[in-house]
PDB file of N, CA and C in Angstrom:
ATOM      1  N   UNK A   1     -19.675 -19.108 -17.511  1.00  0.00           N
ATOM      2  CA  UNK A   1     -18.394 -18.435 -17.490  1.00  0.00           C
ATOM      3  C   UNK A   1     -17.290 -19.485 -17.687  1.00  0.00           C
ATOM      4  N   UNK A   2     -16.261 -19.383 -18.432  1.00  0.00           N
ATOM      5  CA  UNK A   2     -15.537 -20.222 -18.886  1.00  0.00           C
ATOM      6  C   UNK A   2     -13.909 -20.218 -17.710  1.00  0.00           C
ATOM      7  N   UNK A   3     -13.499 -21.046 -18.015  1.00  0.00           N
ATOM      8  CA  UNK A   3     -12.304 -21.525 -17.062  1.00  0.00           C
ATOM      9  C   UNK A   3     -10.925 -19.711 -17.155  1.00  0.00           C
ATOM     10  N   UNK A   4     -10.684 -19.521 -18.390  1.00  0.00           N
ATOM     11  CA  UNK A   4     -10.393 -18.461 -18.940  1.00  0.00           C
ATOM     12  C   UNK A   4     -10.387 -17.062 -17.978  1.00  0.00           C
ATOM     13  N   UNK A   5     -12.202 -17.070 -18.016  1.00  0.00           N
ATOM     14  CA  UNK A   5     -13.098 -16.099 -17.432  1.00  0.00           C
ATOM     15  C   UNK A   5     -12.671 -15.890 -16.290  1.00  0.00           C
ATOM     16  N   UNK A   6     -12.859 -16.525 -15.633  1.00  0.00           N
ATOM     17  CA  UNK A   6     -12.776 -17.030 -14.305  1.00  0.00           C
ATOM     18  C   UNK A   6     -11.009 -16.782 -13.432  1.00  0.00           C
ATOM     19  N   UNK A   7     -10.007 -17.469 -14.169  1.00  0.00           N
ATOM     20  CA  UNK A   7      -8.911 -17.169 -14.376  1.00  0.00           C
ATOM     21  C   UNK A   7      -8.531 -15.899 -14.465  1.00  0.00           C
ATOM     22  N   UNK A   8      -8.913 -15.223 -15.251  1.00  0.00           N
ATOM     23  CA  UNK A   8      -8.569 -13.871 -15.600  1.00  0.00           C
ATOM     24  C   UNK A   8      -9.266 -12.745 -14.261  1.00  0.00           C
ATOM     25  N   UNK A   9     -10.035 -13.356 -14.135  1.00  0.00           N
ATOM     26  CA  UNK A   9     -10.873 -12.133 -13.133  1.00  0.00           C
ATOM     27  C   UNK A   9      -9.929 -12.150 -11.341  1.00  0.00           C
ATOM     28  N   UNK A  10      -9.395 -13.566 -11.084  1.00  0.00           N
ATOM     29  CA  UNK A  10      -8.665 -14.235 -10.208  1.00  0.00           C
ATOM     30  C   UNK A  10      -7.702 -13.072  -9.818  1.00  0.00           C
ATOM     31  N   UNK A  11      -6.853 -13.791 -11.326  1.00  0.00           N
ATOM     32  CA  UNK A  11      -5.295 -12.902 -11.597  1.00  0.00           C
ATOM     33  C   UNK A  11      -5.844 -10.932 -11.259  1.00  0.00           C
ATOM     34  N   UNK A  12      -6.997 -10.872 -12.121  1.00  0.00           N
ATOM     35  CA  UNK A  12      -7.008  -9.226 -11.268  1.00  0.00           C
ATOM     36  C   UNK A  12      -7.055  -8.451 -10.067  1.00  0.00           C
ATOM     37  N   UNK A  13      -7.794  -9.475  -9.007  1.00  0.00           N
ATOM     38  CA  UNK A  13      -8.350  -9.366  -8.161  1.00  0.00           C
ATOM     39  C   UNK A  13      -6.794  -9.483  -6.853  1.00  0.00           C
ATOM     40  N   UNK A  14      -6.059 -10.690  -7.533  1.00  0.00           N
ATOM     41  CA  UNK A  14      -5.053 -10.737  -6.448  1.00  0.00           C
ATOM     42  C   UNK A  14      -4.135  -9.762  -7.108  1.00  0.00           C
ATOM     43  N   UNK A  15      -3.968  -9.396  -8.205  1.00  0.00           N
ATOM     44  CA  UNK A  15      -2.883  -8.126  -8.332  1.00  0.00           C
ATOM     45  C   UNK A  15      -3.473  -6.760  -8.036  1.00  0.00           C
ATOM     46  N   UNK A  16      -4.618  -6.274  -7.535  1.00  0.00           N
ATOM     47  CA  UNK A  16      -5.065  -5.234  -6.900  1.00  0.00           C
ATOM     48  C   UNK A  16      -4.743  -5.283  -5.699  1.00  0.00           C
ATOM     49  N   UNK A  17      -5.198  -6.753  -4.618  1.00  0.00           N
ATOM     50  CA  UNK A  17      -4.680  -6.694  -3.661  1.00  0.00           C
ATOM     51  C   UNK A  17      -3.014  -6.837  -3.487  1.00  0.00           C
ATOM     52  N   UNK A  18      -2.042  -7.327  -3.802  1.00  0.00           N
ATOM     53  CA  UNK A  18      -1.381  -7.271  -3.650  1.00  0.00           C
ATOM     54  C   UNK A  18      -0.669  -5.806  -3.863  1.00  0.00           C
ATOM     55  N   UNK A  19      -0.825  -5.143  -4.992  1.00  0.00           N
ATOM     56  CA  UNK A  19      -0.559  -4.050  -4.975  1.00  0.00           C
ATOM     57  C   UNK A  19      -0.778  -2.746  -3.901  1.00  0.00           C
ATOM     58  N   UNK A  20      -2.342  -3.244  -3.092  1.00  0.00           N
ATOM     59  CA  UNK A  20      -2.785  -2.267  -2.059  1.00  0.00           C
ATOM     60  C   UNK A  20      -1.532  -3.145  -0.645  1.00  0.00           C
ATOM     61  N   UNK A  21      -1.441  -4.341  -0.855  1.00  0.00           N
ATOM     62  CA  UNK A  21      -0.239  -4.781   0.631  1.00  0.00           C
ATOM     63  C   UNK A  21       1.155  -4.232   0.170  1.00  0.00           C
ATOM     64  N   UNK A  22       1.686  -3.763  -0.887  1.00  0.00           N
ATOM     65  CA  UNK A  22       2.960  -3.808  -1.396  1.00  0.00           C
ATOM     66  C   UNK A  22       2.928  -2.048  -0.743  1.00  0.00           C
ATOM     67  N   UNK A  23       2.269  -1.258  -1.010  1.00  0.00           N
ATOM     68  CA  UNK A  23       1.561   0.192  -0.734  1.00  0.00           C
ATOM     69  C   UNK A  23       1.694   0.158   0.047  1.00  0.00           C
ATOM     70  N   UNK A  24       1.182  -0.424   1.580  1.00  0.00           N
ATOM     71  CA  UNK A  24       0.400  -0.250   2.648  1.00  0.00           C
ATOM     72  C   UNK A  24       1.786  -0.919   3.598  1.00  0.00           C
ATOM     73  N   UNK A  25       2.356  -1.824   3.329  1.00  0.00           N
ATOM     74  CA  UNK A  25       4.011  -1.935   3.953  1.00  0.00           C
ATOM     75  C   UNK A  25       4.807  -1.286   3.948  1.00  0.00           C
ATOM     76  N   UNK A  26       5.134  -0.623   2.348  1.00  0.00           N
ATOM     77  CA  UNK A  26       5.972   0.168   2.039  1.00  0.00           C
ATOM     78  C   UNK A  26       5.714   1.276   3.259  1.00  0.00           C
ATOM     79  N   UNK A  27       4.596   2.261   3.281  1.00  0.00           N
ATOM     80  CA  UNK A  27       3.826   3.123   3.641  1.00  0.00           C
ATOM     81  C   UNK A  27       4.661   3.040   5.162  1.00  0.00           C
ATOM     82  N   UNK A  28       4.359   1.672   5.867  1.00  0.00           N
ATOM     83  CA  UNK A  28       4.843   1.375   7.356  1.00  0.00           C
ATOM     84  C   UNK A  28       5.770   1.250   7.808  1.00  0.00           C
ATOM     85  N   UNK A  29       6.863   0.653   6.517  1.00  0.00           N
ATOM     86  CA  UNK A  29       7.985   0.616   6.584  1.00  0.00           C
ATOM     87  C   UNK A  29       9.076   1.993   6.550  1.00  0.00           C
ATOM     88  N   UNK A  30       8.206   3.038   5.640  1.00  0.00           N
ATOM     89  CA  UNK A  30       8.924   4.090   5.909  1.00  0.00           C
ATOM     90  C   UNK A  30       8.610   4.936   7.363  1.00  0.00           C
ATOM     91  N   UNK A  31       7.296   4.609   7.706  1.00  0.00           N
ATOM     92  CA  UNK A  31       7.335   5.506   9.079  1.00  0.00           C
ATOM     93  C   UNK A  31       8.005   5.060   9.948  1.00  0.00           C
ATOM     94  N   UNK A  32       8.032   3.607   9.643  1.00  0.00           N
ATOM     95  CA  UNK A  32       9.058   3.223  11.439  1.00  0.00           C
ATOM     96  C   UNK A  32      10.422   3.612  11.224  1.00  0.00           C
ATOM     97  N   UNK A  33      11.203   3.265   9.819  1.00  0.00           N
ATOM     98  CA  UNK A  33      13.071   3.787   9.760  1.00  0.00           C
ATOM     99  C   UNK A  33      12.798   5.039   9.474  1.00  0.00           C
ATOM    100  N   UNK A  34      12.356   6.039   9.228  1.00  0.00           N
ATOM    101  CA  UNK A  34      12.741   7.594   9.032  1.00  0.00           C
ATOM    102  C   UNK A  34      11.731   7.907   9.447  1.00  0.00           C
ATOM    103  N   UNK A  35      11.025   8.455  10.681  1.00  0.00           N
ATOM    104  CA  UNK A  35      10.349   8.888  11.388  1.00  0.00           C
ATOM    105  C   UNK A  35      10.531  10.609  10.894  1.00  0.00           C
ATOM    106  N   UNK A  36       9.715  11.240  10.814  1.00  0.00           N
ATOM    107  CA  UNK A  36       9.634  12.732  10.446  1.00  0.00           C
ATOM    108  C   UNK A  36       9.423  13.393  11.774  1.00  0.00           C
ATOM    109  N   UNK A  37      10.683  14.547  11.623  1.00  0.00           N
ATOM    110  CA  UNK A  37      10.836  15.885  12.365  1.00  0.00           C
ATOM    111  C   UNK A  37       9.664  16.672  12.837  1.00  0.00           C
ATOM    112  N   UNK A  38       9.667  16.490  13.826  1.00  0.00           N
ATOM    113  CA  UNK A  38       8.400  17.840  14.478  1.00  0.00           C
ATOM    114  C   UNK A  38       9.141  19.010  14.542  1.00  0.00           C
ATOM    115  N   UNK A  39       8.926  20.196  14.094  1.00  0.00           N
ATOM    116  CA  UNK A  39       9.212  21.498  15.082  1.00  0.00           C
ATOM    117  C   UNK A  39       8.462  22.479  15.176  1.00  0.00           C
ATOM    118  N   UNK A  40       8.008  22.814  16.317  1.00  0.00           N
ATOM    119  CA  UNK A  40       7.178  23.151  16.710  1.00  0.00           C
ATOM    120  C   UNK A  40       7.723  25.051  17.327  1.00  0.00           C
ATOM    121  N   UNK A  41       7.248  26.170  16.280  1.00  0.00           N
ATOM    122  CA  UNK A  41       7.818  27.059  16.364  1.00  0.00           C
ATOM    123  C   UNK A  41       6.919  27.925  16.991  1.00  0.00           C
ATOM    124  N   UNK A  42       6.852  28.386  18.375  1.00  0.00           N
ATOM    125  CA  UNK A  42       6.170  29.688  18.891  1.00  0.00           C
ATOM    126  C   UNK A  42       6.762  31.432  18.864  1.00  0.00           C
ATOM    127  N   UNK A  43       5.819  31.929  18.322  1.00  0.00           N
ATOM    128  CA  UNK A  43       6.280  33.494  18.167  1.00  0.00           C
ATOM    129  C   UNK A  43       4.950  33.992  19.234  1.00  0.00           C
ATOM    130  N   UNK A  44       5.476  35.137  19.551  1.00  0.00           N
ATOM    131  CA  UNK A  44       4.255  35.916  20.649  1.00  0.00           C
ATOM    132  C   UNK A  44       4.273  37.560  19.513  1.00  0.00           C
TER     133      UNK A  44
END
């Protein structure tokens, strides 16, 4: 496998992960500043 090869497979591997941490912050970052509304409606 050539230097290239090798290189290239690198660069994919950390832009998948990075893309799943960029996701997965974002994701955390919105639950902690805008927390979503419960309401909780009972009818009899």
């Amino acid at each position: 496998m050539s230097d290239f090869e090798m290189l290239s497979i690198v660069l994919m591997i950390l832009a998948i992960i990075s893309t799943i941490l960029i996701a997965y912050i974002h994701r955390k970052h919105k639950k902690v500043t805008a927390p979503a509304k419960v309401t909780v409606t009972l009818c009899k």
